[in-house]
Protein backbone atom coordinates (compact mmCIF):
# COMPACT_ATOMS: atom_id res chain seq x y z
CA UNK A 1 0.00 0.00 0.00
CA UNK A 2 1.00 3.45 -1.15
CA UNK A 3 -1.30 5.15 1.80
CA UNK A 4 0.78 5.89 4.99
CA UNK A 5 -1.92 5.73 7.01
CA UNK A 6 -2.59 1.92 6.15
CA UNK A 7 0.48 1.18 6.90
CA UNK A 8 0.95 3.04 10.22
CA UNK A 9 -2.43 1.34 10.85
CA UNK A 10 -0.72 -2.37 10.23
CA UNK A 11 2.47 -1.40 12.51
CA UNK A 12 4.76 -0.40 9.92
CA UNK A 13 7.34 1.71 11.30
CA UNK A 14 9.18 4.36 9.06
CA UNK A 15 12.52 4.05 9.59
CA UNK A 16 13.07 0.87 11.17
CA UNK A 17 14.17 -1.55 8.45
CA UNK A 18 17.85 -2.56 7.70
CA UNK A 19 16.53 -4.31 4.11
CA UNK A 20 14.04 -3.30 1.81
CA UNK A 21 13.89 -5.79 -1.20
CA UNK A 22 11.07 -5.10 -3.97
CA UNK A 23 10.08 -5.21 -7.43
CA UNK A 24 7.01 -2.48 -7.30
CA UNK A 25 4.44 -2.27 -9.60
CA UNK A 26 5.37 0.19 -12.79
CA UNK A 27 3.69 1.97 -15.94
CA UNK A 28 2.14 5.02 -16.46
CA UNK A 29 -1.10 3.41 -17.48
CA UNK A 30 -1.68 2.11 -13.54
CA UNK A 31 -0.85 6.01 -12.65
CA UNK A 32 -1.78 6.77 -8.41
CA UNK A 33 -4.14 10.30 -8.52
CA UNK A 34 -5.73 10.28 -5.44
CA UNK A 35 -4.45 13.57 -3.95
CA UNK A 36 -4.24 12.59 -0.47
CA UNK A 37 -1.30 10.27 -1.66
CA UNK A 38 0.11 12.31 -3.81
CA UNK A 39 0.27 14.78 -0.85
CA UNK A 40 1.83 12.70 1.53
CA UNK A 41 5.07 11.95 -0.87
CA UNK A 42 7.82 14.10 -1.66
CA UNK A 43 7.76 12.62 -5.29
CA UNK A 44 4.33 13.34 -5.38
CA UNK A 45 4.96 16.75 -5.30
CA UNK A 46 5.96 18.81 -9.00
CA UNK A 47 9.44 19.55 -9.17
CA UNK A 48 11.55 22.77 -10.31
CA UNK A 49 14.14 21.36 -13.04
CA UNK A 50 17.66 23.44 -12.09
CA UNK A 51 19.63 25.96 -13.67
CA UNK A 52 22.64 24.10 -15.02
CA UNK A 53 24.70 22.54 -12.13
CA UNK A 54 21.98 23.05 -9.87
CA UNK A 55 19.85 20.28 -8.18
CA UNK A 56 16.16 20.05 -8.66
CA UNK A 57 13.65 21.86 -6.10
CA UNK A 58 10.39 20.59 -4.85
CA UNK A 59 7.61 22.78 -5.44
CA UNK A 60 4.13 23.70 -3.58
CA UNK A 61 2.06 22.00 -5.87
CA UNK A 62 0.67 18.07 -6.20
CA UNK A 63 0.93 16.67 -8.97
CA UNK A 64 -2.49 14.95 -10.76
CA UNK A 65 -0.47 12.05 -11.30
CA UNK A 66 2.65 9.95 -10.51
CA UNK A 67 3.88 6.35 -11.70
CA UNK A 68 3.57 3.97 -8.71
CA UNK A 69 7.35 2.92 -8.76
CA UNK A 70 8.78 6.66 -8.27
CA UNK A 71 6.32 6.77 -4.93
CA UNK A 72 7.05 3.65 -3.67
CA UNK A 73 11.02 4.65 -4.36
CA UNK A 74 10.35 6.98 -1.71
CA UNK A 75 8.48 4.91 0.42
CA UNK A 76 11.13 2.34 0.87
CA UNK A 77 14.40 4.97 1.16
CA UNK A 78 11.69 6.25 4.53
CA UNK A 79 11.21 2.75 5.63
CA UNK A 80 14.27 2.35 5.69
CA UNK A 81 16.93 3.02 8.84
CA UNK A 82 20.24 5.04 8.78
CA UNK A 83 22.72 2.42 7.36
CA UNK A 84 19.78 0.54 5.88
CA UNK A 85 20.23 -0.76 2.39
CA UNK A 86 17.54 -1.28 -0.37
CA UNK A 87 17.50 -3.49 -3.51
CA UNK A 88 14.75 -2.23 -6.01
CA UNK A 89 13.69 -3.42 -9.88
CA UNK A 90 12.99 -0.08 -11.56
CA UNK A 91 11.95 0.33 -15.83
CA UNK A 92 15.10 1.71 -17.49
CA UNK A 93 12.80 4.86 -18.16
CA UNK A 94 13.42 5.73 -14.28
CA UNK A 95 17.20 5.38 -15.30
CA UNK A 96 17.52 7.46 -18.38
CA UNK A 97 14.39 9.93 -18.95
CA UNK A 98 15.67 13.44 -18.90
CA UNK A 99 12.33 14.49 -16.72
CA UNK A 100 13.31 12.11 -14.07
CA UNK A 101 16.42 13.74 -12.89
CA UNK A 102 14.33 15.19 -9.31
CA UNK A 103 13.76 11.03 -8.79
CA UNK A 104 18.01 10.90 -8.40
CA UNK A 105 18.48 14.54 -6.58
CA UNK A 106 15.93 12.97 -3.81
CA UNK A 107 17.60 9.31 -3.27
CA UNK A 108 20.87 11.80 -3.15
CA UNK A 109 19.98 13.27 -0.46
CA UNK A 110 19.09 10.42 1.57
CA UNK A 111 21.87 8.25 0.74
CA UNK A 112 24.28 6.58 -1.95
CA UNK A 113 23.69 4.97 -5.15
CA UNK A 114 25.42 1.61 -4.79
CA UNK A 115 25.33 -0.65 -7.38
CA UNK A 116 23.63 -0.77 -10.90
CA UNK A 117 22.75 -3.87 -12.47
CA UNK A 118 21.66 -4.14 -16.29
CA UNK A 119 19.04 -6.45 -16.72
CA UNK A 120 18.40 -8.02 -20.18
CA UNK A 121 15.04 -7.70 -21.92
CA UNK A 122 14.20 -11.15 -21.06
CA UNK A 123 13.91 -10.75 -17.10
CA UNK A 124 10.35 -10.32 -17.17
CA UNK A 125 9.09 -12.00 -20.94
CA UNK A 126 6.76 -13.25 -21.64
CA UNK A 127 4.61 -11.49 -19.02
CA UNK A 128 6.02 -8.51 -19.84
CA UNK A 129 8.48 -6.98 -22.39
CA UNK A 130 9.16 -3.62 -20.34
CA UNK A 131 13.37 -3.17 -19.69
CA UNK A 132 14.48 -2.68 -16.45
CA UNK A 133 17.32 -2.53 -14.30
CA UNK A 134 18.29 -2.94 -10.51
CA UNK A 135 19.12 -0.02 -7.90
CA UNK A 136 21.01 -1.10 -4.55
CA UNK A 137 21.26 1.79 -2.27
CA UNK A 138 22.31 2.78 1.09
CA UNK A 139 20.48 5.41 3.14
CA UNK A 140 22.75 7.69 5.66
CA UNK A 141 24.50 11.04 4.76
CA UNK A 142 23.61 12.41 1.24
CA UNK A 143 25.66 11.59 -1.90
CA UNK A 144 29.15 13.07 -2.65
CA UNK A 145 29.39 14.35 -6.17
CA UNK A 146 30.54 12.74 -8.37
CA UNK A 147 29.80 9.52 -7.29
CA UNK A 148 31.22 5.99 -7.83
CA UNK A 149 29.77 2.92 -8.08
CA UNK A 150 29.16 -0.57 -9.02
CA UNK A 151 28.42 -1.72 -12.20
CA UNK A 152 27.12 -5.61 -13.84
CA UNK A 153 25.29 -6.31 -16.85
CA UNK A 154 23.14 -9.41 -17.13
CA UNK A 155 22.99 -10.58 -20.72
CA UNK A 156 21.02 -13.75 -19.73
CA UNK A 157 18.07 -14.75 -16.78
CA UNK A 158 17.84 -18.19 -17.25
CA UNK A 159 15.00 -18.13 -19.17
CA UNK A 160 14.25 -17.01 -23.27
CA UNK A 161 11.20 -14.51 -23.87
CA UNK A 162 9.25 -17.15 -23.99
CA UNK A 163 10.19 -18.58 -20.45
CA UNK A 164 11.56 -21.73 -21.60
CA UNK A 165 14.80 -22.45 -19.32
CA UNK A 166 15.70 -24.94 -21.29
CA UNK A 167 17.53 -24.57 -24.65
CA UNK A 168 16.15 -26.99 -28.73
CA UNK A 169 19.57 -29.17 -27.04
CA UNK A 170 18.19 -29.49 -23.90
CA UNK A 171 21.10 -27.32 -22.33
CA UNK A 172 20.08 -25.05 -19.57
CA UNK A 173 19.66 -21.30 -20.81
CA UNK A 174 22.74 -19.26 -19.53
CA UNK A 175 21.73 -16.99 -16.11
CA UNK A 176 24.34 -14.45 -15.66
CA UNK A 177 22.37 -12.96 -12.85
CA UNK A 178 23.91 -16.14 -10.68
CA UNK A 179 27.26 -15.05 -11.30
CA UNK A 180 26.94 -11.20 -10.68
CA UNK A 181 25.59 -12.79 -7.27
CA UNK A 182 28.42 -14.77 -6.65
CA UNK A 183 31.05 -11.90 -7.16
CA UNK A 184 29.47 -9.04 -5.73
CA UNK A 185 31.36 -9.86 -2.19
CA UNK A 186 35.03 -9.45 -4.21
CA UNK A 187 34.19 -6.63 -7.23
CA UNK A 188 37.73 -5.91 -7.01
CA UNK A 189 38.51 -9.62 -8.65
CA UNK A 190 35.16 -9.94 -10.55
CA UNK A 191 35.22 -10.13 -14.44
CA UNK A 192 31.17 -9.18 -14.10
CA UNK A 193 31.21 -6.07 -11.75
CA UNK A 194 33.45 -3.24 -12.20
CA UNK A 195 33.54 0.36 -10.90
CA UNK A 196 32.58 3.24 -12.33
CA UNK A 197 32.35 6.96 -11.95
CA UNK A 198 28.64 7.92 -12.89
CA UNK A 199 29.46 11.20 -15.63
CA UNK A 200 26.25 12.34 -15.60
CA UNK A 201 24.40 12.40 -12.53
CA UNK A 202 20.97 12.07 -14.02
CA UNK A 203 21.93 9.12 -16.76
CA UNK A 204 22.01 5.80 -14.99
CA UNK A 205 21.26 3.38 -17.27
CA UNK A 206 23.81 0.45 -15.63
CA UNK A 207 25.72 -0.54 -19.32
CA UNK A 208 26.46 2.98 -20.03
CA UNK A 209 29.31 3.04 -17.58
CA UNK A 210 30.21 -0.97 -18.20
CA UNK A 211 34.09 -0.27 -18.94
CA UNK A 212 34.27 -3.87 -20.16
CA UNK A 213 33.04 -2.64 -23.25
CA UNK A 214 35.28 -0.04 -23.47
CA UNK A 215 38.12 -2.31 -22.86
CA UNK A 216 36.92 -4.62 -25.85
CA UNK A 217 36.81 -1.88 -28.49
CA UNK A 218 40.48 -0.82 -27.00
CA UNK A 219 41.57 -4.43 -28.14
CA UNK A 220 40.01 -4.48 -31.62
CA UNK A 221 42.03 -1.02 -32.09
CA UNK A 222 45.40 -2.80 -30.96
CA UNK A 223 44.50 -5.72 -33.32
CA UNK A 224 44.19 -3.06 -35.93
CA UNK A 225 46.97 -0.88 -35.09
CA UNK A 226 44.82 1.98 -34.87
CA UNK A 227 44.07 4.45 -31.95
CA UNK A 228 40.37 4.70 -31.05
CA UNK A 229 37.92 7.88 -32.58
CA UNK A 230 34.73 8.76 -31.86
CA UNK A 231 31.89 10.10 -34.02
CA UNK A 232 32.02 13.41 -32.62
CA UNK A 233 35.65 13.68 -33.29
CA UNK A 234 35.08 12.87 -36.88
CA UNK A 235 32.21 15.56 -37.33
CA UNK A 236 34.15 17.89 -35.76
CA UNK A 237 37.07 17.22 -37.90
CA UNK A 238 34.96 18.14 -41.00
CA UNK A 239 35.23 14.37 -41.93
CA UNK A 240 31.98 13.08 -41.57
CA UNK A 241 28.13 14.12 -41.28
CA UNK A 242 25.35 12.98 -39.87
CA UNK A 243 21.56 13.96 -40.34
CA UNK A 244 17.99 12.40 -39.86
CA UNK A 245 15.89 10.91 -42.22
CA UNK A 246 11.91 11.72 -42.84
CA UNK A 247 8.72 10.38 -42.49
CA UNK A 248 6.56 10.73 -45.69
CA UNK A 249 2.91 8.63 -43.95
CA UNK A 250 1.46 6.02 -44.43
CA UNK A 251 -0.79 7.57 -47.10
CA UNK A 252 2.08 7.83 -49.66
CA UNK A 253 2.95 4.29 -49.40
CA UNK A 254 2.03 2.73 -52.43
CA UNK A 255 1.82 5.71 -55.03
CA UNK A 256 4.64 5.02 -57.18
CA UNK A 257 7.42 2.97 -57.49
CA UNK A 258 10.32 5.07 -56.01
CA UNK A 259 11.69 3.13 -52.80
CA UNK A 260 11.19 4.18 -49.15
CA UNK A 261 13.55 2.84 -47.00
CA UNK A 262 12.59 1.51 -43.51
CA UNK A 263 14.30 0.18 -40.82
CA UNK A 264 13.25 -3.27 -41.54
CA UNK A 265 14.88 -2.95 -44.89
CA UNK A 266 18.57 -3.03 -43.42
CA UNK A 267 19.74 -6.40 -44.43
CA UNK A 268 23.53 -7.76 -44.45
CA UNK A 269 24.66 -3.97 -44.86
CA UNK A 270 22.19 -3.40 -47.72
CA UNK A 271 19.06 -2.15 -48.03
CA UNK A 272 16.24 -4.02 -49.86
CA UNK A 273 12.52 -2.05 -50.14
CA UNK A 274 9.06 -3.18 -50.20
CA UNK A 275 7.46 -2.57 -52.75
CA UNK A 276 4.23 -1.95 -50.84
CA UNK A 277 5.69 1.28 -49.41
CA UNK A 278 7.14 2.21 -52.33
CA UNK A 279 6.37 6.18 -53.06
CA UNK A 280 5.50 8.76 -55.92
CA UNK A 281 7.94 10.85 -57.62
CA UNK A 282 6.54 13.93 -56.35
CA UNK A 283 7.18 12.65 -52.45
CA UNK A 284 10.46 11.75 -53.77
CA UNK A 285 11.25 15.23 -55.36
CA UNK A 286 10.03 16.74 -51.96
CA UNK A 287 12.66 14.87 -50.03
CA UNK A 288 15.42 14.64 -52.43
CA UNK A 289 16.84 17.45 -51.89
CA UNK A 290 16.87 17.78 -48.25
CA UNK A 291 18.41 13.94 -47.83
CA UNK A 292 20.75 14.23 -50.90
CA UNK A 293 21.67 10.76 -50.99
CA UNK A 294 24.91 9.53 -53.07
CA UNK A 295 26.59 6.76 -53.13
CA UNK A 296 28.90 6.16 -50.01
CA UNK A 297 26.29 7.32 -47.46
CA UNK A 298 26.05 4.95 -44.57
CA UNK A 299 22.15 4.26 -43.09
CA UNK A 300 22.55 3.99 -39.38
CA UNK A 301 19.08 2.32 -37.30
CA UNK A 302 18.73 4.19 -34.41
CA UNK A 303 15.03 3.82 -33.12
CA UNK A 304 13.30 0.62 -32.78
CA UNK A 305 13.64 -3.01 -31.14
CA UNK A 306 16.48 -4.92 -32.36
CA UNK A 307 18.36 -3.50 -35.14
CA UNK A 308 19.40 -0.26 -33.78
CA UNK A 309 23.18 0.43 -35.02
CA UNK A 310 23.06 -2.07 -38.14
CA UNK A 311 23.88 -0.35 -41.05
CA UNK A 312 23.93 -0.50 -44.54
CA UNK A 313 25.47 1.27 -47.70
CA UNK A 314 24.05 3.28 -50.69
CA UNK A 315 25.03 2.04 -54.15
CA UNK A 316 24.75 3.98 -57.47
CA UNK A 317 21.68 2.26 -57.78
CA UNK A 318 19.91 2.60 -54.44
CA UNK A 319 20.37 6.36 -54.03
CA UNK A 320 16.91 6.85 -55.75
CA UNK A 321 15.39 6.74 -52.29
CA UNK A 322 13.66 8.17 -49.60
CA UNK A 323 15.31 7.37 -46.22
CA UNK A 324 12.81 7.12 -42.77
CA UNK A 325 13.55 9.04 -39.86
CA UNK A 326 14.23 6.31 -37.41
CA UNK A 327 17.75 5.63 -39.64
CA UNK A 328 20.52 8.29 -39.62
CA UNK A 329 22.54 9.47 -42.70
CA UNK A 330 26.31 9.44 -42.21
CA UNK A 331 28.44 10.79 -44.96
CA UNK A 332 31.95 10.35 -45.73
CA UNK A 333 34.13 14.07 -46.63
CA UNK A 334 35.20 13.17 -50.41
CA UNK A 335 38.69 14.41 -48.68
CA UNK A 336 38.12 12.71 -45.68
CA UNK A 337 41.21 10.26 -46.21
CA UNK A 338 39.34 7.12 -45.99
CA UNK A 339 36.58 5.38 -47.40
CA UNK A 340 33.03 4.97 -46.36
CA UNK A 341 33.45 1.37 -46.65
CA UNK A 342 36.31 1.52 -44.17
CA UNK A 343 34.17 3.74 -41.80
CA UNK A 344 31.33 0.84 -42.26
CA UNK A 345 34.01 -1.53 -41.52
CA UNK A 346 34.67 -0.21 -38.35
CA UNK A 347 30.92 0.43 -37.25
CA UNK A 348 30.32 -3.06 -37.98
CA UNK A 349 32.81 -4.61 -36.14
CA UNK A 350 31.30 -6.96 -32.95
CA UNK A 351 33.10 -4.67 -30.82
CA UNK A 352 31.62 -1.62 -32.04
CA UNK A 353 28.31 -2.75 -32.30
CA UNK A 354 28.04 -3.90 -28.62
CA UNK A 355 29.36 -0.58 -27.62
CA UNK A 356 26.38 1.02 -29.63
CA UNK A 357 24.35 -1.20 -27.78
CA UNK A 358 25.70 0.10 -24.14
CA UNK A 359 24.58 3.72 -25.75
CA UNK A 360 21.47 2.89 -26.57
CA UNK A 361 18.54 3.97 -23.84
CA UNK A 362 15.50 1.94 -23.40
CA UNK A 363 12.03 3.26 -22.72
CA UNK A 364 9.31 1.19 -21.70
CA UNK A 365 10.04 -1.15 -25.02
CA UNK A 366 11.17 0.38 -28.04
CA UNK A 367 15.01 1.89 -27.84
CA UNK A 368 16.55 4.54 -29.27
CA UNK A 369 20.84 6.32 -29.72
CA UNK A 370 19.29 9.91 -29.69
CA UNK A 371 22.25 11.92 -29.50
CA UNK A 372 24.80 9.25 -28.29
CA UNK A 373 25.28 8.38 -31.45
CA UNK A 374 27.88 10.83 -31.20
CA UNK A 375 29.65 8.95 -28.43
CA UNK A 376 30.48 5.70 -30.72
CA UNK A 377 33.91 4.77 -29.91
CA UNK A 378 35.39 2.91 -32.94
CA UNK A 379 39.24 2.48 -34.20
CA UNK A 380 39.98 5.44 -36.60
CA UNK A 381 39.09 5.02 -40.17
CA UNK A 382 41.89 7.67 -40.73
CA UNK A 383 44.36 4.42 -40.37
CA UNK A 384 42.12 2.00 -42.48
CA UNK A 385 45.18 1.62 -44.83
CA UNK A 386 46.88 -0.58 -42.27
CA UNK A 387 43.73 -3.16 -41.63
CA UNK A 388 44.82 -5.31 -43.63
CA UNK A 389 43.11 -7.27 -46.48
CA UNK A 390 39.70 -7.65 -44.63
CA UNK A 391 38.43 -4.25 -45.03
CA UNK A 392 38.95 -4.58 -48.61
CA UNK A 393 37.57 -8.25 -48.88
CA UNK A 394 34.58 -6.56 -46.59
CA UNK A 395 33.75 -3.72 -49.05
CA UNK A 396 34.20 -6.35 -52.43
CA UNK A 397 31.52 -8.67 -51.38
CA UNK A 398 29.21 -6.14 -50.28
CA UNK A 399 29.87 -4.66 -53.89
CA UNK A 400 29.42 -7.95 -55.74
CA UNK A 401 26.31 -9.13 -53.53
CA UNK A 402 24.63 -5.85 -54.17
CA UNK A 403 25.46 -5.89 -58.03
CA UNK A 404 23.81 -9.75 -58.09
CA UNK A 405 20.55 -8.19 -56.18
CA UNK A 406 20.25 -5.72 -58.48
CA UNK A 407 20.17 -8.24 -61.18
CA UNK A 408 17.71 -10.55 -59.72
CA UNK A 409 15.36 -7.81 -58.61
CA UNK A 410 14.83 -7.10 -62.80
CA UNK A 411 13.24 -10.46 -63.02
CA UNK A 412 10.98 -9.62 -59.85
CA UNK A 413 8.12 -7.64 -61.21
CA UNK A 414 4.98 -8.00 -59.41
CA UNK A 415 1.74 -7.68 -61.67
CA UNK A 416 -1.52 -6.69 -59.45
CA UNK A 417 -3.91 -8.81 -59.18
């Protein structure tokens, strides 16, 4: 119960536990407005966001609504004693959404964040596909800025999204959250946990800070002989650009014979089209202009469910397009000093693409890079000439698979019935 007078009424003491476990109910749609509630919490209460630097201020006023896991946040940190610790299943929304930064300033100033575990989409499936992640905290004298603490990331539950535990082989199904368990008393020696200084005091999600992955795009640059680069160094170098794509509605789809690409048409670094949502030249003279596609441009995904960071490249041939605005458009500087197929090289590699995943912020179900996309550390295209053979054996069967597809597709006319 969120009413603190039910719970005075059954005994409960605030302030008197040592260990608050709990996975509270969440989701907007189950939202507590009964104003008496509201009142009684904190979190119930609308809160001032800061001037830069500053921390947020509660306000006078109750809010007509509040998601059930940010009251009962507060209701356990009061529950609990000075020194008390509490373990609590929050959605990743709680961890990442801009709006929630007055959720962190409060659990600041009754204690310290812990440890941050990433759970993996699974956890909950098939009951529920909501992400979440795991908050251990310790109430007693507020948070020093900036703070340090643990981070795991659980890749497996024990379970698929469809709960079987058991694997076609009859193997069990991997559960990483029995290891994180088993190191947490020795993070020092733990190849799961490590720690971490939290940048940005109001961005939480756990894999963000995982420096494991850091570490493993470090060794693909030594393989390579390359030092490491980031998107944002490249734009700011005049090397590359990046810009969004557009939505044309569903109303278009079908009106001519000019392709729209969609995130679901990023296949094996191409991009195939439906002819379904194929559009008119008119929509496409609207847009061409403004995406000026050529050949070279990279598609990045960036919204969606489980392609975000696969990418593909334009050919001579596909650049009669219209791209959607859940893909970005990277371009390569024709004096850049490397190729865009080098650049897609190193985007593509595992190492890479796991670090876009530990960028990429979860909310409710559907994910998204927003502006991280800037933050992609990848070894620097700028030294492509000394990767060796593979970057060149990459970009020649992307070439020669495209060329075959474009071949095939002129004996794939469809005739309405």
């Amino acid at each position: 119960s969120l009413s603190l007078s039910e719970l005075t009424r059954l005994g409960v003491e605030l302030g008197t536990f040592d260990l608050v476990l709990t996975n509270p109910p969440f989701g907007s749609k189950i939202g507590i407005t009964d104003h008496s509630v509201l009142s009684s919490f904190d979190l119930g209460h609308v809160w001032e966001k800061p001037t830069r630097g500053q921390p947020w201020l509660k306000g006078g006023l109750v809010r007509s609504s509040q998601d059930p896991q940010v009251l009962f946040i507060e209701l356990c940190v009061k529950l609990l004693r000075v020194g008390g610790r509490l373990g609590i299943v929050l959605p990743e929304g709680v961890f990442g959404n801009t709006g929630s930064g007055y959720i962190w300033d409060f659990l600041r100033s009754f204690g310290t964040i812990d440890a941050l575990i990433d759970c993996p989409r699974t956890t909950f499936q098939p009951g529920t596909d909501t992400k979440t992640n795991i908050m251990f905290f310790t109430r007693g004298s507020s948070a020093v800025l900036p703070e340090t603490c643990q981070i795991a990331v659980a890749y497996t539950c024990g379970h698929d999204k469809r709960g079987r535990s058991l694997k076609a082989d009859g193997r069990p199904v991997e559960d990483d959250f029995l290891r994180i368990a088993s190191e947490w008393n020795n993070p020092q020696e733990s190849s799961v946990w490590s720690s971490s200084e939290i940048s940005d005091r109001y961005y939480l999600v756990p894999r963000y800070y995982d420096k494991r992955l850091a570490d493993e795009v470090e060794q693909d640059a030594r393989r390579l002989n390359s030092p490491i680069t980031s998107l944002a160094e490249l734009i700011s170098s005049g090397l590359i650009s990046i810009r969004k794509g557009h939505e044309v509605g569903s109303e278009a789809y079908g009106t001519g014979d000019v392709p729209f690409i969609r995130t679901s048409d990023i296949h094996n670094f191409e991009v195939s089209h439906d002819p379904t949502n194929c559009i008119s030249e008119d929509i496409y003279e609207r847009y061409r202009h403004q995406q000026k596609l050529k050949a070279g441009d990279i598609l990045m995904v960036v919204d969606g469910r489980y392609k975000i960071g696969r990418c593909a490249i334009l050919h001579e041939w596909t650049t009669r397009s219209v791209i959607q605005s859940h893909l970005r458009l990277i371009s390569v500087d024709d004096n850049a000093g490397f190729s865009p197929m080098a650049l897609l090289y190193g985007l593509s590699l595992p190492s890479v693409q796991r670090e876009i995943r530990r960028l990429v912020f979860i909310q409710s179900t559907l994910g998204g890079l927003g502006s991280r996309i800037k933050e992609i550390r990848l070894p620097d295209p700028r030294f492509s000439d000394g990767w060796g053979e593979g970057v060149d054996k990459f970009g020649e069967a992307i070439v020669a698979r495209s060329q075959q597809g474009r071949f095939l597709q002129s004996f794939g006319t469809e005739v309405e019935l």
